[in-house]
PDB file of N, CA and C in Angstrom:
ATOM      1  N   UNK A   1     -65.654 -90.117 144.017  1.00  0.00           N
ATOM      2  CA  UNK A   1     -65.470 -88.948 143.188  1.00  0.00           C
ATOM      3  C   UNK A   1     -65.102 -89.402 141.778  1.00  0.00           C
ATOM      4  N   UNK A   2     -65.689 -88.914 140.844  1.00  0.00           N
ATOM      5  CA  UNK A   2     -65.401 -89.271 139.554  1.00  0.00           C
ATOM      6  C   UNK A   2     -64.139 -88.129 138.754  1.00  0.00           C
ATOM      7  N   UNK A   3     -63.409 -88.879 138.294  1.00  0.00           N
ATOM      8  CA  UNK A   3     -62.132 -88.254 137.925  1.00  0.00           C
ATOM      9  C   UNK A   3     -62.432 -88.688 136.785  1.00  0.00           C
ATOM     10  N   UNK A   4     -61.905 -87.065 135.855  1.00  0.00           N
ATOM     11  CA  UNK A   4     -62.245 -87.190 134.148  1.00  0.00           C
ATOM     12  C   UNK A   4     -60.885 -87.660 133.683  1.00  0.00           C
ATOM     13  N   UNK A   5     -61.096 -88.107 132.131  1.00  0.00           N
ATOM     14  CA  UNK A   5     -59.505 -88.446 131.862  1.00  0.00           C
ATOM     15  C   UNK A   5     -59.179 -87.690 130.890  1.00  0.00           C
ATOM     16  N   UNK A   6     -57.774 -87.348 131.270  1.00  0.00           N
ATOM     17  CA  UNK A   6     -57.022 -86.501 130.222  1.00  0.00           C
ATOM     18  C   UNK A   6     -55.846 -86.763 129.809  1.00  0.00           C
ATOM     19  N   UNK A   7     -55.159 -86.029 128.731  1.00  0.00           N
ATOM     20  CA  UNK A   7     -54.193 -86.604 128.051  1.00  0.00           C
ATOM     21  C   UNK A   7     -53.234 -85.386 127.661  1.00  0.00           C
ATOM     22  N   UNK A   8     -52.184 -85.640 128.345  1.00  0.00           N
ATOM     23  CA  UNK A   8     -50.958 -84.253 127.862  1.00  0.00           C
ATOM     24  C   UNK A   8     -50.775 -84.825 126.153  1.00  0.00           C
ATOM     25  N   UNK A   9     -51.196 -83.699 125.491  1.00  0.00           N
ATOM     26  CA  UNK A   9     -50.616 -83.404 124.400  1.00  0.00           C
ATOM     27  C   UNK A   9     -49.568 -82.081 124.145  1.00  0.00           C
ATOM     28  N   UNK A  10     -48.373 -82.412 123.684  1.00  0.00           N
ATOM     29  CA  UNK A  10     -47.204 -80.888 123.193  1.00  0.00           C
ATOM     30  C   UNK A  10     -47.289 -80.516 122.260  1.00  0.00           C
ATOM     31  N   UNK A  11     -47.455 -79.163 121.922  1.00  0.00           N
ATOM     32  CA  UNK A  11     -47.342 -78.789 120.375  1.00  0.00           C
ATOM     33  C   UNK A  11     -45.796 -77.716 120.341  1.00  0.00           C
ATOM     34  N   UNK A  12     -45.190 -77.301 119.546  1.00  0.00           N
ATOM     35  CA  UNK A  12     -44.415 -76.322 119.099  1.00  0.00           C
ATOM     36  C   UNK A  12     -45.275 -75.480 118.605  1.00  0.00           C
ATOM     37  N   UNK A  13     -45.338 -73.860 119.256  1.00  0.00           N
ATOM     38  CA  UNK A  13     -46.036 -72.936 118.265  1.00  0.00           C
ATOM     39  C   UNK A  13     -45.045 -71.886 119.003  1.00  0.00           C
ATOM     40  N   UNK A  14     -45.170 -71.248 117.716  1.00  0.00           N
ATOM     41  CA  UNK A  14     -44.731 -70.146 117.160  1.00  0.00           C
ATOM     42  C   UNK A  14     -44.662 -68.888 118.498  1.00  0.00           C
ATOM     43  N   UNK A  15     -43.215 -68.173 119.057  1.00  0.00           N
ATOM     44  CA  UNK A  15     -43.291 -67.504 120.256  1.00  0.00           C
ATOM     45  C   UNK A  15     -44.623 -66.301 120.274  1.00  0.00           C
ATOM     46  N   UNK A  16     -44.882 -65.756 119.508  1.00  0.00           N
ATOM     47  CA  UNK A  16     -45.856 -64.947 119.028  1.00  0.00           C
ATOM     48  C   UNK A  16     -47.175 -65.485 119.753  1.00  0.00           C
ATOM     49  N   UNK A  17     -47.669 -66.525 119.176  1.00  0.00           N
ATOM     50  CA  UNK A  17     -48.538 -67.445 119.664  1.00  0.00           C
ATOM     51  C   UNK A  17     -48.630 -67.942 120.965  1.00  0.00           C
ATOM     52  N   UNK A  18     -47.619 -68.456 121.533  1.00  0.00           N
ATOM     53  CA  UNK A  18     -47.618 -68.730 122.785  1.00  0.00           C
ATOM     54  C   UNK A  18     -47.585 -67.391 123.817  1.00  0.00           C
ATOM     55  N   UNK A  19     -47.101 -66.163 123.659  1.00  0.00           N
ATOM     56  CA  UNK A  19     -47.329 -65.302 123.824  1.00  0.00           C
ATOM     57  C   UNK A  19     -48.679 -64.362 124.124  1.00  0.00           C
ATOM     58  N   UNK A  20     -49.077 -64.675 123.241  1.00  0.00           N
ATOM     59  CA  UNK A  20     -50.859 -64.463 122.898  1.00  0.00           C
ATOM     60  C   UNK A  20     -51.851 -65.318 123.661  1.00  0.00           C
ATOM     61  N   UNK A  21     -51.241 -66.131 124.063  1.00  0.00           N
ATOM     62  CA  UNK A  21     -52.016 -67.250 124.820  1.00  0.00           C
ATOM     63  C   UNK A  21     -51.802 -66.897 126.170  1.00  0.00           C
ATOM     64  N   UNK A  22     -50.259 -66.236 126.507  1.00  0.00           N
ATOM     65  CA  UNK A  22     -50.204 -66.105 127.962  1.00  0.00           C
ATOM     66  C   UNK A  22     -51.186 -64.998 128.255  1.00  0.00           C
ATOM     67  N   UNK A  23     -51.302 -64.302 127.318  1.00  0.00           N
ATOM     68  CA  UNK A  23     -51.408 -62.403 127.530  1.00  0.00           C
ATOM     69  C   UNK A  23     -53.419 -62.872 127.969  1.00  0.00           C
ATOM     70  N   UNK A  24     -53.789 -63.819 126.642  1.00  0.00           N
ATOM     71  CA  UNK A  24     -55.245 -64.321 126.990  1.00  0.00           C
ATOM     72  C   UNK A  24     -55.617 -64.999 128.354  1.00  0.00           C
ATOM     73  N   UNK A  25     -54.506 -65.712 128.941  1.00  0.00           N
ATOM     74  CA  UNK A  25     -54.668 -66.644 130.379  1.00  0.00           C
ATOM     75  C   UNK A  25     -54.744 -65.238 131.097  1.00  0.00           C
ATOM     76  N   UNK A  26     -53.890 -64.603 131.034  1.00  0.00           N
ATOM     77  CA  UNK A  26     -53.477 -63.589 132.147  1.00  0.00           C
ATOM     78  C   UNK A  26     -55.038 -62.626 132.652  1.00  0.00           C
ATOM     79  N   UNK A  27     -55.736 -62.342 131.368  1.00  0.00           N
ATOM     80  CA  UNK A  27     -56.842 -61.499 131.011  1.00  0.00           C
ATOM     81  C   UNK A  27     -57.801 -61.588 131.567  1.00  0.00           C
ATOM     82  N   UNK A  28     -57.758 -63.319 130.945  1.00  0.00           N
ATOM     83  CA  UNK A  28     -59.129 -63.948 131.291  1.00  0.00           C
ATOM     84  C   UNK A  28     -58.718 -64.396 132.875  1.00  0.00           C
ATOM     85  N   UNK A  29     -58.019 -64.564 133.661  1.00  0.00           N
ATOM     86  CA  UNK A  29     -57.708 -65.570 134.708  1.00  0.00           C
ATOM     87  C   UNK A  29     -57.936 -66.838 134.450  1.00  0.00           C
ATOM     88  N   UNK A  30     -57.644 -67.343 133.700  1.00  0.00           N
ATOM     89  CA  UNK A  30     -57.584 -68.645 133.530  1.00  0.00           C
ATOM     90  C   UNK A  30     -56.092 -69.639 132.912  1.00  0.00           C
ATOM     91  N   UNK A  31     -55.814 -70.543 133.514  1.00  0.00           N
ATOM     92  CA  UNK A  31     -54.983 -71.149 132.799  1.00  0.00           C
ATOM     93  C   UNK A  31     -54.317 -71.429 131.301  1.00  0.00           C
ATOM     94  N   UNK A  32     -53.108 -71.388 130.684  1.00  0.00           N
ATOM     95  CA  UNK A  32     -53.308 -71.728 129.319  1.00  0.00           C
ATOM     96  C   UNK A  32     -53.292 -72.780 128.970  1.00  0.00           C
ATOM     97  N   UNK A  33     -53.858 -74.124 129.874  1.00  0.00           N
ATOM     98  CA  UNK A  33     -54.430 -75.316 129.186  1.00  0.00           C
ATOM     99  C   UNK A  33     -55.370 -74.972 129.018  1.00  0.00           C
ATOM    100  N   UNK A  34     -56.225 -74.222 129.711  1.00  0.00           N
ATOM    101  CA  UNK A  34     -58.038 -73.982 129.800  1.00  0.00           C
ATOM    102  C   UNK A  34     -58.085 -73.275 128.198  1.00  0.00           C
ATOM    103  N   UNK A  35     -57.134 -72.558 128.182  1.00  0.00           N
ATOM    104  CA  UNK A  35     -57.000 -71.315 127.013  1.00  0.00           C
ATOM    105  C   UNK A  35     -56.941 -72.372 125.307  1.00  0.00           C
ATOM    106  N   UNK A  36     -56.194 -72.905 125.779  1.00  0.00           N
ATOM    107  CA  UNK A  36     -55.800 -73.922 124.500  1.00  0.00           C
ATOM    108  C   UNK A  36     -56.689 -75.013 123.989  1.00  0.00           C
ATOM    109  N   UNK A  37     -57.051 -75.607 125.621  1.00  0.00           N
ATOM    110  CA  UNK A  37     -58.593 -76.290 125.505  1.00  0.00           C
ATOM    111  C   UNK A  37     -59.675 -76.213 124.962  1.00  0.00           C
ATOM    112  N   UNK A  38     -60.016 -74.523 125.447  1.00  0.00           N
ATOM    113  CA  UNK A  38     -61.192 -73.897 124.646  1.00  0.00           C
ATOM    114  C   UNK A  38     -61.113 -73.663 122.995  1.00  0.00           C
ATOM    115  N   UNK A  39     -59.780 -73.623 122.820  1.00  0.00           N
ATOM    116  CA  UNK A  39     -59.445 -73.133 121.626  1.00  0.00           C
ATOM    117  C   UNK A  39     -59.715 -73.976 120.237  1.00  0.00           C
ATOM    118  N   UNK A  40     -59.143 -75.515 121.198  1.00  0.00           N
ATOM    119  CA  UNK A  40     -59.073 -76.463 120.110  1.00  0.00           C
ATOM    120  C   UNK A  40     -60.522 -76.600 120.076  1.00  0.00           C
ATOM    121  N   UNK A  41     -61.024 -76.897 121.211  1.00  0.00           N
ATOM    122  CA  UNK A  41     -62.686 -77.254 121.155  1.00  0.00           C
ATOM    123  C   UNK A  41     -63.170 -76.349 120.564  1.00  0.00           C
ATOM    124  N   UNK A  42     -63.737 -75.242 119.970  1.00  0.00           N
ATOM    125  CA  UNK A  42     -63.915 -74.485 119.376  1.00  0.00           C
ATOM    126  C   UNK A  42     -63.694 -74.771 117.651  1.00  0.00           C
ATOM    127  N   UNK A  43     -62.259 -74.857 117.905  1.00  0.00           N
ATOM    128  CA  UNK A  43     -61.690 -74.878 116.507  1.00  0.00           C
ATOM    129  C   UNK A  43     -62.905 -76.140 115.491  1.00  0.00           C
ATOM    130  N   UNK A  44     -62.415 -77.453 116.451  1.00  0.00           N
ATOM    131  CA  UNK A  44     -62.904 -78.717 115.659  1.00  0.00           C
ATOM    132  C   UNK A  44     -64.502 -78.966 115.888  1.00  0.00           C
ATOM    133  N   UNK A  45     -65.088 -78.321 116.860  1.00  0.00           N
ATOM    134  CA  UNK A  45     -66.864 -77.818 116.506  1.00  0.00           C
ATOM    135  C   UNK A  45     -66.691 -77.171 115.114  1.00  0.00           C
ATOM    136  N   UNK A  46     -65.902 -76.010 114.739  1.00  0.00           N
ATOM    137  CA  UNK A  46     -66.044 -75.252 113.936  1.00  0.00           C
ATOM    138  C   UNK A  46     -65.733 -76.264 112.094  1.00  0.00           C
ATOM    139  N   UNK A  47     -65.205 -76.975 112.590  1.00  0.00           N
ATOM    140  CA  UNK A  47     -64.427 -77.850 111.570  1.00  0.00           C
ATOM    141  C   UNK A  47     -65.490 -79.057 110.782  1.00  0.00           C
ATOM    142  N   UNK A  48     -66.124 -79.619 112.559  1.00  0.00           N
ATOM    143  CA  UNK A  48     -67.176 -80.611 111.936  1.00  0.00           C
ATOM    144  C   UNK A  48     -68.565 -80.130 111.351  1.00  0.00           C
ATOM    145  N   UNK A  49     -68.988 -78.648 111.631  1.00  0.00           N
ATOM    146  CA  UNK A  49     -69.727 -77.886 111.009  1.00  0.00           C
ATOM    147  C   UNK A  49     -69.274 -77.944 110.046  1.00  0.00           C
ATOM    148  N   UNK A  50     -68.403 -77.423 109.159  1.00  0.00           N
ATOM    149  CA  UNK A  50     -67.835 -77.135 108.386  1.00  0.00           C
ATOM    150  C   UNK A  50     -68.228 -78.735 107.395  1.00  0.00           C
ATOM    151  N   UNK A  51     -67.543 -79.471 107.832  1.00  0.00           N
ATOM    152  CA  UNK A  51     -68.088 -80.891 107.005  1.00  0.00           C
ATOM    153  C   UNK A  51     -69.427 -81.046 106.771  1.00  0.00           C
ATOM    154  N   UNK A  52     -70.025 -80.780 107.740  1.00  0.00           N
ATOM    155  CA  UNK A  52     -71.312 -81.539 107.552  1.00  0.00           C
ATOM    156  C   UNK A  52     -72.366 -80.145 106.573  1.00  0.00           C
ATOM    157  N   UNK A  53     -71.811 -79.194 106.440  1.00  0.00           N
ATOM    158  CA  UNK A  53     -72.282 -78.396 105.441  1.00  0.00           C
ATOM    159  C   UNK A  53     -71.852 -78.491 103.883  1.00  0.00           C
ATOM    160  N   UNK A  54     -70.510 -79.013 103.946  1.00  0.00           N
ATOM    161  CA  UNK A  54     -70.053 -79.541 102.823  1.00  0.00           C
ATOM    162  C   UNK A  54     -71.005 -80.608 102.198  1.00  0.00           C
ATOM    163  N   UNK A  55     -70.858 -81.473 102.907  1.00  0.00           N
ATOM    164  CA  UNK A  55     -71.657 -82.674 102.433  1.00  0.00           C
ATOM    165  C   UNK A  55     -73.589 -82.438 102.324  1.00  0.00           C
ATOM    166  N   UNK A  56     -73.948 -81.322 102.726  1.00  0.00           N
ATOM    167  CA  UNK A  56     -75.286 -80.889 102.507  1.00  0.00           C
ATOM    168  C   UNK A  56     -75.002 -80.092 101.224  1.00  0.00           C
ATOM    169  N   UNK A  57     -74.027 -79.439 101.371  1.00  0.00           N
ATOM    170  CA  UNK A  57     -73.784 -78.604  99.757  1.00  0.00           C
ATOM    171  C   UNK A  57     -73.882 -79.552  98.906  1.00  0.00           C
ATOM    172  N   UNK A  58     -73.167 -80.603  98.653  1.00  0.00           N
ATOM    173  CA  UNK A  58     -72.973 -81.872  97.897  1.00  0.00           C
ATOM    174  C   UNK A  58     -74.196 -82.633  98.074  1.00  0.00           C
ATOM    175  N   UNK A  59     -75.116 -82.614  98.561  1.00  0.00           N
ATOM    176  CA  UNK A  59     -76.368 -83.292  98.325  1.00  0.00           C
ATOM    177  C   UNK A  59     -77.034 -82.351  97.673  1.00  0.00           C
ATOM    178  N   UNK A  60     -77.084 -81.337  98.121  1.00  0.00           N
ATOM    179  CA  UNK A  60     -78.252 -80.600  96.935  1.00  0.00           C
ATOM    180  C   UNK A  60     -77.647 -80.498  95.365  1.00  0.00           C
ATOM    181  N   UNK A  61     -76.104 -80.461  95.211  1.00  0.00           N
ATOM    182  CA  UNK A  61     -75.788 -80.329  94.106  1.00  0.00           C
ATOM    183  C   UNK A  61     -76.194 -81.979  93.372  1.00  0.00           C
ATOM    184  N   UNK A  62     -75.825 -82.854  94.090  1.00  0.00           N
ATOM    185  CA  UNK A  62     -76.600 -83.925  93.553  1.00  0.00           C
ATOM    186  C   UNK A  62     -77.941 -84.251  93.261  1.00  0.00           C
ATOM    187  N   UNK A  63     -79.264 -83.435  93.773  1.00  0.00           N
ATOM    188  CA  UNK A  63     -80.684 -83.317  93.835  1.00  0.00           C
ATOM    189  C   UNK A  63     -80.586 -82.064  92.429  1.00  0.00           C
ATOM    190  N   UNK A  64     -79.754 -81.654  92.021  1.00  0.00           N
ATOM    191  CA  UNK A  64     -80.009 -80.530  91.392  1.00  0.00           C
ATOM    192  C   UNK A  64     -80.450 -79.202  91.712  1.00  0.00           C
ATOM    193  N   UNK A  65     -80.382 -79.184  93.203  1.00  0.00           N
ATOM    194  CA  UNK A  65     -80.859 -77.564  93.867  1.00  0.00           C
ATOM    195  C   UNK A  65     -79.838 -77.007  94.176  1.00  0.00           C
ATOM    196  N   UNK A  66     -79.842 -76.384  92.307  1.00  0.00           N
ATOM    197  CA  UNK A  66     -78.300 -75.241  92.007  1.00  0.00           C
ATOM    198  C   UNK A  66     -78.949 -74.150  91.441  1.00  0.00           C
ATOM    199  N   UNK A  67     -78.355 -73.279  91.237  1.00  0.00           N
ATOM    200  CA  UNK A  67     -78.770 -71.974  90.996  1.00  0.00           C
ATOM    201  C   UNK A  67     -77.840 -71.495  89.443  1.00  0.00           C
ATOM    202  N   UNK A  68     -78.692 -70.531  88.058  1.00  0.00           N
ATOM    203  CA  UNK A  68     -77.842 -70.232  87.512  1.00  0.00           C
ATOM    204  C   UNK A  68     -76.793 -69.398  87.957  1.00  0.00           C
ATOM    205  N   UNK A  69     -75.165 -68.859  86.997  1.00  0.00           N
ATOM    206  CA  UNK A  69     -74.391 -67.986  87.902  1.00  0.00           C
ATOM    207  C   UNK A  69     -75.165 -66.716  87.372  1.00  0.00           C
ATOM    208  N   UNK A  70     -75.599 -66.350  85.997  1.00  0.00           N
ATOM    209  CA  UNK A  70     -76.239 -65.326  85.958  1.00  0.00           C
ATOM    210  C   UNK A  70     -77.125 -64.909  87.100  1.00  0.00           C
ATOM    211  N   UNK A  71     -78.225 -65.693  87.482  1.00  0.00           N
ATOM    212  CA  UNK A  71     -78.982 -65.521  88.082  1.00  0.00           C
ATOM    213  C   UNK A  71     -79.082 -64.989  89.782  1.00  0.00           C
ATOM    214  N   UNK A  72     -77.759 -65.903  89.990  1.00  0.00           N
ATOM    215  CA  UNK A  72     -77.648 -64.916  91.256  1.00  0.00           C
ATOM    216  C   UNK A  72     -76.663 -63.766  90.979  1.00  0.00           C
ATOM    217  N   UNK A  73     -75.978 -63.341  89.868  1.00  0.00           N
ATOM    218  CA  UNK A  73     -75.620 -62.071  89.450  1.00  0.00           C
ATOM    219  C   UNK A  73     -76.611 -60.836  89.856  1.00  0.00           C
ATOM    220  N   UNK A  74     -77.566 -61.245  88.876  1.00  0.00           N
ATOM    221  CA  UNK A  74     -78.673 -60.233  88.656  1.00  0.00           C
ATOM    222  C   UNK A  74     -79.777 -59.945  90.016  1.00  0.00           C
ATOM    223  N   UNK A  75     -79.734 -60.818  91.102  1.00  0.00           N
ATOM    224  CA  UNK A  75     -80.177 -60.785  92.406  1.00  0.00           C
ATOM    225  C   UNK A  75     -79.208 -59.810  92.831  1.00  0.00           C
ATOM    226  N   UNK A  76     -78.093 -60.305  92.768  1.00  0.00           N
ATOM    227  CA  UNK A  76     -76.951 -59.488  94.100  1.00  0.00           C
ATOM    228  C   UNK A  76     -76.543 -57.804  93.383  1.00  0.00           C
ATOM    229  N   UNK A  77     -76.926 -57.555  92.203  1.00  0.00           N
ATOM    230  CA  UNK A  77     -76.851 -56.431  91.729  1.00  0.00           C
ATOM    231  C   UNK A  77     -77.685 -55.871  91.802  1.00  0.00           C
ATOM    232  N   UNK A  78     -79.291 -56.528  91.816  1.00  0.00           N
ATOM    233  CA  UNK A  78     -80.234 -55.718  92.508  1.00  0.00           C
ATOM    234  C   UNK A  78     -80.314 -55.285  93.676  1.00  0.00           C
ATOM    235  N   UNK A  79     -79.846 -55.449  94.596  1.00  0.00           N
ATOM    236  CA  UNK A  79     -79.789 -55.180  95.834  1.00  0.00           C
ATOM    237  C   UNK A  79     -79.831 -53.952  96.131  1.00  0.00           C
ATOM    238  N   UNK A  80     -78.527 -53.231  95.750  1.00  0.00           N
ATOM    239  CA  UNK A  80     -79.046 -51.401  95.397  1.00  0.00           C
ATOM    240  C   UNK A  80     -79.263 -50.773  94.579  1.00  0.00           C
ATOM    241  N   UNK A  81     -80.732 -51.302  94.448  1.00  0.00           N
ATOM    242  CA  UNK A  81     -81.625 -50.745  93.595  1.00  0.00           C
ATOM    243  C   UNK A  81     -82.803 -50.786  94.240  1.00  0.00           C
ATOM    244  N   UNK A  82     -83.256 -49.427  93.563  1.00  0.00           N
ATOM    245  CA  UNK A  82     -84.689 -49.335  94.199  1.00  0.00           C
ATOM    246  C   UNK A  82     -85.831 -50.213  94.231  1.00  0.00           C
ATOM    247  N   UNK A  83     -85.274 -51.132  93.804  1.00  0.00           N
ATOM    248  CA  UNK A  83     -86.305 -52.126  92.985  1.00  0.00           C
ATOM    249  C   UNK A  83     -85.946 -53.766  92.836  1.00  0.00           C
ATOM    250  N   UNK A  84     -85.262 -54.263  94.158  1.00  0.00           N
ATOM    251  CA  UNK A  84     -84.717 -55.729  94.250  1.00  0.00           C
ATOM    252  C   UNK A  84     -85.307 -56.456  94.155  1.00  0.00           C
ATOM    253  N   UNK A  85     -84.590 -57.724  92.919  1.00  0.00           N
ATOM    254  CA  UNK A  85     -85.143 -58.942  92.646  1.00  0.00           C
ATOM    255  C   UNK A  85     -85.225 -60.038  94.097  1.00  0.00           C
ATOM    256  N   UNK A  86     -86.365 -60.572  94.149  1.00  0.00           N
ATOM    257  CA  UNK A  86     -86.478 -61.534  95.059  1.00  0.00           C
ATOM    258  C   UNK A  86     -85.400 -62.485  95.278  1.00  0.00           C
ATOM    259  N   UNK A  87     -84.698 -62.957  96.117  1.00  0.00           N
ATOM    260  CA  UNK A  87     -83.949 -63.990  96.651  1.00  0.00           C
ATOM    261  C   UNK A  87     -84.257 -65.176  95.475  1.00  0.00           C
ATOM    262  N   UNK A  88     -83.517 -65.788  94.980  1.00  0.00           N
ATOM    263  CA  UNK A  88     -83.704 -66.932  93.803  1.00  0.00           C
ATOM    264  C   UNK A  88     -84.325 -68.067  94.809  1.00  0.00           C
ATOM    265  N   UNK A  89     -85.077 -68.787  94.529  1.00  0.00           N
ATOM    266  CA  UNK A  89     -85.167 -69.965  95.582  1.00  0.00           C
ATOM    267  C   UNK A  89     -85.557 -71.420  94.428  1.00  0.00           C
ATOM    268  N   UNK A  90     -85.190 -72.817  94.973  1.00  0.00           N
ATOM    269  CA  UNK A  90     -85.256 -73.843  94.239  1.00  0.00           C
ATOM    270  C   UNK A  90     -86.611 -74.343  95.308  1.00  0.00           C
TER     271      UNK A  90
END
């Protein structure tokens, strides 16, 4: 049988929080390691997205595929109007 490995980590949070976590275990039927588990995993998917869009932002600003600020002004004010300017595109 293959046994996964894991690692007790403790945090201090806030009674509110831990609270919220029981009320979510209770809901869902599930444990609040499972609860906390999902949470963090979630969180730091959400986080390394987060980077790796950064650093695509930062490549196009380095390629020069930027936009004037007027320009997407005058897009996003067209919008309600009968008569919207096309999406700016590089």
């Amino acid at each position: 049988m293959h046994k996964s490995s894991t690692r007790v980590m403790t945090a201090h949070l806030p009674v509110a929080l831990a609270e919220k976590v029981d009320e979510v275990a209770s809901k869902l039927d599930r444990s609040k390691g499972w609860i906390v588990k999902q949470a963090l995993t979630d969180w730091l998917a959400q986080e390394e997205l987060r980077d790796q869009l950064t650093y695509e932002a930062l490549s196009d600003v380095d390629q020069g595929l930027t936009f004037e600020h007027q320009e997407i002004n005058d897009w996003i004010e067209s919008l309600d109007t009968e008569h919207p300017l096309s999406q700016p595109k590089k």
